[in-house]
PDB file of N, CA and C in Angstrom:
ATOM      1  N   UNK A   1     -64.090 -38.891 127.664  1.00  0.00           N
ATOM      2  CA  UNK A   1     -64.303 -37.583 128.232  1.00  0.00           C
ATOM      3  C   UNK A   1     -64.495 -37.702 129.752  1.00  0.00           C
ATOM      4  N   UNK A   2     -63.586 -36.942 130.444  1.00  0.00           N
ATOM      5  CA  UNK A   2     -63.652 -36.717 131.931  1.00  0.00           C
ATOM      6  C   UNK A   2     -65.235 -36.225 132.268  1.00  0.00           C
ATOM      7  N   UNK A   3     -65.676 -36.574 133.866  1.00  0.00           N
ATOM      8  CA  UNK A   3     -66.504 -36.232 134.281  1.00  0.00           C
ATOM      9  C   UNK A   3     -66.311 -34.974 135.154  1.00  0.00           C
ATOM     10  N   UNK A   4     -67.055 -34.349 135.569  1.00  0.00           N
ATOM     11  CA  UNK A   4     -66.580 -33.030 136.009  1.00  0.00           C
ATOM     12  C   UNK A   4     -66.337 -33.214 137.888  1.00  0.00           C
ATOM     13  N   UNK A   5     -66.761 -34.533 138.115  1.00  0.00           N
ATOM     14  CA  UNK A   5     -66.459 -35.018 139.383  1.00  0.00           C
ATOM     15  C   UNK A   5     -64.567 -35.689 139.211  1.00  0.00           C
ATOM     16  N   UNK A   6     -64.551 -36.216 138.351  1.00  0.00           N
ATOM     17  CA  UNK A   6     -63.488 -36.963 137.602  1.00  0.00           C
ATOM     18  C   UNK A   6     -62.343 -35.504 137.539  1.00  0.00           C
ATOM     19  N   UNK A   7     -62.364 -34.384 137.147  1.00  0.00           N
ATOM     20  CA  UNK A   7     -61.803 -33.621 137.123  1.00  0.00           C
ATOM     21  C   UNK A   7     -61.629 -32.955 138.180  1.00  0.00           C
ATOM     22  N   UNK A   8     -62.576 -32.905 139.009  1.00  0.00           N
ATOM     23  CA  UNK A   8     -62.209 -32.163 140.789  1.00  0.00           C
ATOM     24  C   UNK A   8     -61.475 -33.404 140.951  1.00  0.00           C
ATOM     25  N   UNK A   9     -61.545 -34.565 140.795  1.00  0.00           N
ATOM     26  CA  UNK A   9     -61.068 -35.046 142.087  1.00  0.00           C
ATOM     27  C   UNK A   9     -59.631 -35.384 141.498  1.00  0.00           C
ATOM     28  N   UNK A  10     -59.203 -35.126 140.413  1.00  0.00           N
ATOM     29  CA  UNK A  10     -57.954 -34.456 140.241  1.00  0.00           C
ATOM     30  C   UNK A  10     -57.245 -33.936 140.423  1.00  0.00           C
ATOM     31  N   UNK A  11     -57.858 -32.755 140.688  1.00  0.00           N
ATOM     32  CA  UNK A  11     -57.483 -31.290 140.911  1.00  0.00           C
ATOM     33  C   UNK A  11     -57.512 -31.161 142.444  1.00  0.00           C
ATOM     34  N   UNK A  12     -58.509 -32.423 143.006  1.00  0.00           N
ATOM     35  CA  UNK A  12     -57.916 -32.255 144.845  1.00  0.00           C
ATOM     36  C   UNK A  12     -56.685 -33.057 144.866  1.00  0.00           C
ATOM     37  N   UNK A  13     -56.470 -34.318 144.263  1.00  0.00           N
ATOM     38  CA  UNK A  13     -55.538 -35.111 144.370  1.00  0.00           C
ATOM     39  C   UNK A  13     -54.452 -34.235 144.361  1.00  0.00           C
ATOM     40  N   UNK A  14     -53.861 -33.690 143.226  1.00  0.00           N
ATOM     41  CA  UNK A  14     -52.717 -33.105 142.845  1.00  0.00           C
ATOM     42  C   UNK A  14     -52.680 -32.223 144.015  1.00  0.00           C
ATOM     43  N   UNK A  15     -53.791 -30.942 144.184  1.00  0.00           N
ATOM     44  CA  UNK A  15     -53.542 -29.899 145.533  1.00  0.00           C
ATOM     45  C   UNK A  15     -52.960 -31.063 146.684  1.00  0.00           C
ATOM     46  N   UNK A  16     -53.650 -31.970 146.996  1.00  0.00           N
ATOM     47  CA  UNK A  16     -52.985 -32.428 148.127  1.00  0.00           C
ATOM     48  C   UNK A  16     -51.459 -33.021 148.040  1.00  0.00           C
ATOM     49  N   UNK A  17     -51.107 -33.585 146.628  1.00  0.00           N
ATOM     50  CA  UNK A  17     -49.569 -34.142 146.362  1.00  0.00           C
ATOM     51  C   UNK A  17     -48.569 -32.690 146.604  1.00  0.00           C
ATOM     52  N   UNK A  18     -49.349 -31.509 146.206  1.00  0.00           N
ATOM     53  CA  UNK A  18     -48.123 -30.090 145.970  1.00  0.00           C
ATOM     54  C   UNK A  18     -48.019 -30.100 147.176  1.00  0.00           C
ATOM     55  N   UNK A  19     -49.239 -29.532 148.456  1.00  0.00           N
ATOM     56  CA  UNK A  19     -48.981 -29.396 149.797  1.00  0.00           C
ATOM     57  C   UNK A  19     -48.132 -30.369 150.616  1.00  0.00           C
ATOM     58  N   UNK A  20     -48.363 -31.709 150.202  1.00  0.00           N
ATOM     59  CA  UNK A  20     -47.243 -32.479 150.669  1.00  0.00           C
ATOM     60  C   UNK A  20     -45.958 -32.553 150.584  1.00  0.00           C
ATOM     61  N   UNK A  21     -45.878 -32.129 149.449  1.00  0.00           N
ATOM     62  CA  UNK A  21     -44.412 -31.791 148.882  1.00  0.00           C
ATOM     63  C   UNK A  21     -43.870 -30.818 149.702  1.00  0.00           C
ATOM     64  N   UNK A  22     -44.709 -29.509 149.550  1.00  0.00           N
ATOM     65  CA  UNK A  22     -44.408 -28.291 150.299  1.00  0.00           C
ATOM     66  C   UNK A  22     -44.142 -28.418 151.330  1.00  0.00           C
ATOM     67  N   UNK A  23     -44.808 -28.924 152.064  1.00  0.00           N
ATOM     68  CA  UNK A  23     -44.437 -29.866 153.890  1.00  0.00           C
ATOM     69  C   UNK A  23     -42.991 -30.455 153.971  1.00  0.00           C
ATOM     70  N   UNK A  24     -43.003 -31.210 153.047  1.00  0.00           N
ATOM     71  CA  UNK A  24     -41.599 -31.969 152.900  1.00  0.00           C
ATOM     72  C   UNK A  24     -40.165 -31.399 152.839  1.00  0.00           C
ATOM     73  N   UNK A  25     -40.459 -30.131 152.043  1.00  0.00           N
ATOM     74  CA  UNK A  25     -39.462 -29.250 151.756  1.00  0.00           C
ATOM     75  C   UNK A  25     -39.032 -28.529 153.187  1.00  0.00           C
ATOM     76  N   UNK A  26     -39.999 -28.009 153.509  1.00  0.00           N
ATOM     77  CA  UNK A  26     -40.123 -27.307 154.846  1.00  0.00           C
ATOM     78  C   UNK A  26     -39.097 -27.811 155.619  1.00  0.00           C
ATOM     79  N   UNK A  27     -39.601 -29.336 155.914  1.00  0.00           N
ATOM     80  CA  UNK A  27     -39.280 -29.898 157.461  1.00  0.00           C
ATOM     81  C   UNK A  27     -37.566 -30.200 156.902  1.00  0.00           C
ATOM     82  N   UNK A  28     -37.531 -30.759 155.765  1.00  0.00           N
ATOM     83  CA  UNK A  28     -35.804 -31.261 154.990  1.00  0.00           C
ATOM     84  C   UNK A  28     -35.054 -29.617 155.535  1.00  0.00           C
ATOM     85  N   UNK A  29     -35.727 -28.789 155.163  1.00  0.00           N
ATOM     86  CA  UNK A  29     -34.853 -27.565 155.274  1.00  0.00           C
ATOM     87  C   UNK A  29     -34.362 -27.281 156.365  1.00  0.00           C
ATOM     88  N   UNK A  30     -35.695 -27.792 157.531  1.00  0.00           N
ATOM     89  CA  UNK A  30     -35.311 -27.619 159.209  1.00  0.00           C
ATOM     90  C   UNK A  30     -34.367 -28.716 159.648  1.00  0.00           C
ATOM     91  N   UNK A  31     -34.452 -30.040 158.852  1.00  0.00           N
ATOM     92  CA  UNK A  31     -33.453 -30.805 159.233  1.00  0.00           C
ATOM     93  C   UNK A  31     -32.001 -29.864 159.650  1.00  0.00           C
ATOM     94  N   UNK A  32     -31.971 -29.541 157.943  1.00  0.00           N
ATOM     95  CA  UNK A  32     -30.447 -29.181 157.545  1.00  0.00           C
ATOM     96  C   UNK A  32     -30.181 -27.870 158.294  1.00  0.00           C
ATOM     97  N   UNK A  33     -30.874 -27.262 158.115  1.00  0.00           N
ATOM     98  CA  UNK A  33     -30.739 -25.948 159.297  1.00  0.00           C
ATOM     99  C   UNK A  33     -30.321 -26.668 160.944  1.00  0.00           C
ATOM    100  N   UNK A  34     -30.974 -27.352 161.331  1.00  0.00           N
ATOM    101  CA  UNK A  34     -30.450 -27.997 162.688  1.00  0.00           C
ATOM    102  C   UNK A  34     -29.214 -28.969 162.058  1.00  0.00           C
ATOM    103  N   UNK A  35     -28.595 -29.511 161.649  1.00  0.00           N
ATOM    104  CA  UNK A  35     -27.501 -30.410 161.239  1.00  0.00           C
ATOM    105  C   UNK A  35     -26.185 -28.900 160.873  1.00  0.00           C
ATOM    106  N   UNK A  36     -26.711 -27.875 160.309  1.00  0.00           N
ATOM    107  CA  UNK A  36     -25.527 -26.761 160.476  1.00  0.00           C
ATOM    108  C   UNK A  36     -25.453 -26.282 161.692  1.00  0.00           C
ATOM    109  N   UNK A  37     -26.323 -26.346 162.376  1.00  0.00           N
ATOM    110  CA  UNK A  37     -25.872 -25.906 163.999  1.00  0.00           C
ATOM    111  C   UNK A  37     -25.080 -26.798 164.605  1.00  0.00           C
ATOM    112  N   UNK A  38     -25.528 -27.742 164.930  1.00  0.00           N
ATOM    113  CA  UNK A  38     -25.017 -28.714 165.440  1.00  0.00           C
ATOM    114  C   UNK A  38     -23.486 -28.739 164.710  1.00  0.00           C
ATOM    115  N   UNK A  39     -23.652 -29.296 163.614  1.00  0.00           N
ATOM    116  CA  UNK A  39     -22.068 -28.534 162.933  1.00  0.00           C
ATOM    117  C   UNK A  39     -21.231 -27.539 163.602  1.00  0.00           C
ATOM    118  N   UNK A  40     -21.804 -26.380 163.585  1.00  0.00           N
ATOM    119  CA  UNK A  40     -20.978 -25.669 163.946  1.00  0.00           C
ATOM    120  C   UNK A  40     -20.816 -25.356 165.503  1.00  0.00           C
ATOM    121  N   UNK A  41     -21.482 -25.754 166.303  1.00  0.00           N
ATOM    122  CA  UNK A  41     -21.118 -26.169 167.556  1.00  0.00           C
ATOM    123  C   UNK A  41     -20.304 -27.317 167.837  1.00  0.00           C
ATOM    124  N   UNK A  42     -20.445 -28.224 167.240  1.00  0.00           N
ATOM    125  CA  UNK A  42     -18.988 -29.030 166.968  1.00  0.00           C
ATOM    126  C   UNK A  42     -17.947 -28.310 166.323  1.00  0.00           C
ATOM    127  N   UNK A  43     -17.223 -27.995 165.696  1.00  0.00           N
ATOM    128  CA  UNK A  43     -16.412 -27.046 165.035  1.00  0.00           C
ATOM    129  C   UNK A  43     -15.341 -26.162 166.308  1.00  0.00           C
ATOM    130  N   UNK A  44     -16.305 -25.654 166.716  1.00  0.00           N
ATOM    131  CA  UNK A  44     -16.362 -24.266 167.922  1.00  0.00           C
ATOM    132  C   UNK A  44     -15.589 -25.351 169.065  1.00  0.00           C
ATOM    133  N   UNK A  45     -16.327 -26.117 169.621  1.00  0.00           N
ATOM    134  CA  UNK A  45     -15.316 -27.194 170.633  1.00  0.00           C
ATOM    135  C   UNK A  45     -14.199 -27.820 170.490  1.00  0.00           C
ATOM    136  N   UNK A  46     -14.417 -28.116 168.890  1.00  0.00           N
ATOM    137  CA  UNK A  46     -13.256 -28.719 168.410  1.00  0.00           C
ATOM    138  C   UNK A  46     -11.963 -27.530 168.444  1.00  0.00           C
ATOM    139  N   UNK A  47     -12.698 -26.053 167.925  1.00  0.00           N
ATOM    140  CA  UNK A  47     -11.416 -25.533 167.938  1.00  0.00           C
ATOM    141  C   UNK A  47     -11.067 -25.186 169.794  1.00  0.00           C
ATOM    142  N   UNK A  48     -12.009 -24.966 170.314  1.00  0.00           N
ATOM    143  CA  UNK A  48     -11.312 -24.342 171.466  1.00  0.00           C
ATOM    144  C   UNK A  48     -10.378 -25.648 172.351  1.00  0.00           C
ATOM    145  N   UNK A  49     -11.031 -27.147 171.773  1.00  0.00           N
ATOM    146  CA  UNK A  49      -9.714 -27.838 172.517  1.00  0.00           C
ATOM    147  C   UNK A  49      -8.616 -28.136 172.024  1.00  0.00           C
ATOM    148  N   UNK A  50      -8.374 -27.835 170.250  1.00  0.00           N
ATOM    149  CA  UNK A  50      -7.124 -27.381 170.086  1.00  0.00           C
ATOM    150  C   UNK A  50      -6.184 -26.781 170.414  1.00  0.00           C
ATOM    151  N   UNK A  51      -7.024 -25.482 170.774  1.00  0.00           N
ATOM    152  CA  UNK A  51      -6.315 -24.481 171.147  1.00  0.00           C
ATOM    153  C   UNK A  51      -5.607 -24.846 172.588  1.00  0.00           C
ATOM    154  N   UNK A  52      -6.723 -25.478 173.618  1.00  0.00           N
ATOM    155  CA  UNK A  52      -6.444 -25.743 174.918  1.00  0.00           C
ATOM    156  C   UNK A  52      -5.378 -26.627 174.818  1.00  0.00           C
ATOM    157  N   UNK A  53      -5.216 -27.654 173.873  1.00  0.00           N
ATOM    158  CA  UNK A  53      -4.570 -28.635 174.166  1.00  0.00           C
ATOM    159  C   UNK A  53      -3.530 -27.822 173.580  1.00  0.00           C
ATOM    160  N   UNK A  54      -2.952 -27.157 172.605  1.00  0.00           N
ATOM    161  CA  UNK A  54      -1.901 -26.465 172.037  1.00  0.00           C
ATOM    162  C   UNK A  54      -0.838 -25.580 173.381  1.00  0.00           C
ATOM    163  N   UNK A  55      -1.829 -24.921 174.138  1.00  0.00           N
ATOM    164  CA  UNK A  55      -1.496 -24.805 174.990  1.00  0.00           C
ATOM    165  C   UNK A  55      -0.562 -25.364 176.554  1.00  0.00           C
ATOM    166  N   UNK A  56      -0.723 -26.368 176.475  1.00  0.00           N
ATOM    167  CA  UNK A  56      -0.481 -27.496 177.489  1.00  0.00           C
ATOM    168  C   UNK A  56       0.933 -27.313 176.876  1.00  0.00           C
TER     169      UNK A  56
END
């Protein structure tokens, strides 16, 4: 049988594993959110020196 100290400190453990997680998710998301910009600002150069060079 758990102690009732034994059971908080469970129940902090885990709160602190979810919030970490939650953190984790966060910042992965801001990665990828900055990696589609960047994407598509590459994209955008790429097409306009197609175009430039099509031109020539």
């Amino acid at each position: 049988m758990e102690s009732h100290e034994e059971k908080l400190h469970k129940l902090v453990l885990q709160s602190k594993i979810n919030e970490t997680k939650d953190v984790m998710k966060c910042e992965a998301s801001d990665v990828d959110k900055n990696n589609i910009e960047k994407n598509r600002a590459f994209l955008v150069v790429e097409v306009v020196l197609v175009v430039v060079l099509d031109s020539v």
